[in-house]
Protein backbone atom coordinates (compact mmCIF):
# COMPACT_ATOMS: atom_id res chain seq x y z
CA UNK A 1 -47.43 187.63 91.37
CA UNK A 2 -50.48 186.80 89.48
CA UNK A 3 -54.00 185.66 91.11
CA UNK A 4 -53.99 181.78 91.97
CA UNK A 5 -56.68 180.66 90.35
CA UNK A 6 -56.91 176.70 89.40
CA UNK A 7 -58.81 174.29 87.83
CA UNK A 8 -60.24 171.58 89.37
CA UNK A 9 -63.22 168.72 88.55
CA UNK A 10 -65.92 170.95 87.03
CA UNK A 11 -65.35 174.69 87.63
CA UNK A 12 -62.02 176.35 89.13
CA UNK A 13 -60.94 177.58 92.77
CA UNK A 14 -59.79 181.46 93.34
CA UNK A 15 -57.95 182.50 96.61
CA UNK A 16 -59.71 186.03 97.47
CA UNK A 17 -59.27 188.68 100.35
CA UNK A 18 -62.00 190.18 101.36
CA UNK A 19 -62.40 193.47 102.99
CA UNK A 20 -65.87 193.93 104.88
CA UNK A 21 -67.25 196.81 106.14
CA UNK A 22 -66.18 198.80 102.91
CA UNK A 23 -67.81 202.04 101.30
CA UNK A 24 -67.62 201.09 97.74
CA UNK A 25 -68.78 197.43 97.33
CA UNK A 26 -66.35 195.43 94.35
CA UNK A 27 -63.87 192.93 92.89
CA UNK A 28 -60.86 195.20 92.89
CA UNK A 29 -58.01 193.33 91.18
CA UNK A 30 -54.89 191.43 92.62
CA UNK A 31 -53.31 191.74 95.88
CA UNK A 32 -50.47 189.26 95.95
CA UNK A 33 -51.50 185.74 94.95
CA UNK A 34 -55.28 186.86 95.45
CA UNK A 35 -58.20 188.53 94.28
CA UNK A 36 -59.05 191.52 96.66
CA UNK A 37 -63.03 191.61 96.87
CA UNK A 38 -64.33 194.57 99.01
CA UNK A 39 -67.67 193.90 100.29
CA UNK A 40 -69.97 196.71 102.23
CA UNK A 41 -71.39 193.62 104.66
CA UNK A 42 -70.04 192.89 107.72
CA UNK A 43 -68.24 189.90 108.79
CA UNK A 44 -71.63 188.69 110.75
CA UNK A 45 -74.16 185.98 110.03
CA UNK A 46 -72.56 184.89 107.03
CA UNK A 47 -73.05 188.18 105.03
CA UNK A 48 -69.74 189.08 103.68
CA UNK A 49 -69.92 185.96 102.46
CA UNK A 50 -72.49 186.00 100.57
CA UNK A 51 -71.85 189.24 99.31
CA UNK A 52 -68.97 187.79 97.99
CA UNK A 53 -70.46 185.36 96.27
CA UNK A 54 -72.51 187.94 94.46
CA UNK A 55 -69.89 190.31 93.43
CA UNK A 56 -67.94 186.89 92.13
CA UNK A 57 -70.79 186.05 89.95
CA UNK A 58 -71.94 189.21 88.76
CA UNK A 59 -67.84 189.34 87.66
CA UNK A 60 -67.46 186.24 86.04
CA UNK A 61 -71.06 185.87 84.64
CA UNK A 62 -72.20 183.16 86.12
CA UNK A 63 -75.37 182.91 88.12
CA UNK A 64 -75.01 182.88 92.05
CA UNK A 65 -75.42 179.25 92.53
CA UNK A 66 -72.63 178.86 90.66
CA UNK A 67 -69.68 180.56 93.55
CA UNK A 68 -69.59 178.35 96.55
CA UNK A 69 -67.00 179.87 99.47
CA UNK A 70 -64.69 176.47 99.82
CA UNK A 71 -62.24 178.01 102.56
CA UNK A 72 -62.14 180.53 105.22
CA UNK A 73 -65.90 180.95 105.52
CA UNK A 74 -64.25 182.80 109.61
CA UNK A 75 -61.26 184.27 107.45
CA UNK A 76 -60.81 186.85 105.24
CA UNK A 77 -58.35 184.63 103.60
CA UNK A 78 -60.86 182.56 101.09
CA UNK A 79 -61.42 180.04 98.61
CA UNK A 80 -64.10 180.27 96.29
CA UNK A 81 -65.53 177.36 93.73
CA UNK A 82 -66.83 178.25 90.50
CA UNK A 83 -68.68 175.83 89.14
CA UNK A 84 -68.85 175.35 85.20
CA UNK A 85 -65.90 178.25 84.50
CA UNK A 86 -62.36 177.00 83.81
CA UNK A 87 -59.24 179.04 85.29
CA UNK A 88 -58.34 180.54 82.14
CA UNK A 89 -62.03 181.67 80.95
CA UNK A 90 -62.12 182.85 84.54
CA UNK A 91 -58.81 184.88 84.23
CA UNK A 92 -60.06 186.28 81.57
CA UNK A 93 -63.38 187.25 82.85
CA UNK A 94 -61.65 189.05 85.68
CA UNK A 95 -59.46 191.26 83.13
CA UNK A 96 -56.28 189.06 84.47
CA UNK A 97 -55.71 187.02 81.08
């Protein structure tokens, strides 16, 4: 089942799962209809979060402005933005083209 990842006005939206507390910090690859992102920040204060949005840019190559979480800011169950990247430069950024 490939990553959902879909274009919408201006950038494109990826479903993630995120795994705080992890050893090795990362965006691993598919898990089901999402990208698995393991972050070493814990689900407090907002700082998975934004380690997520870090790993997602340093990824795709975009600067850190640029990810905005969309869903599930509670949930590891998210919804990134990407502003200024289509899904399939995206897909292909990610190694999933």
């Amino acid at each position: 089942m490939p990553v959902r990842i879909e274009n919408e006005p201006g950038g494109c939206r990826i479903d993630v799962r995120v795994v705080p507390g992890s050893r090795r910090a990362g965006v691993v690859g598919p898990l089901g209809d999402r990208l698995k992102v393991k972050v070493a920040a814990p689900p407090e204060d907002g700082r998975a979060n934004a380690e997520v949005r870090r790993l997602l840019a340093a990824a795709l190559g975009v600067p850190d402005h640029a990810v905005t979480i969309a869903q599930g800011h509670a949930r590891p169950e998210k919804q990134a933005r990407i502003a200024g990247l289509g899904s399939d430069e995206a897909r292909r950024r990610l190694g999933l083209a």
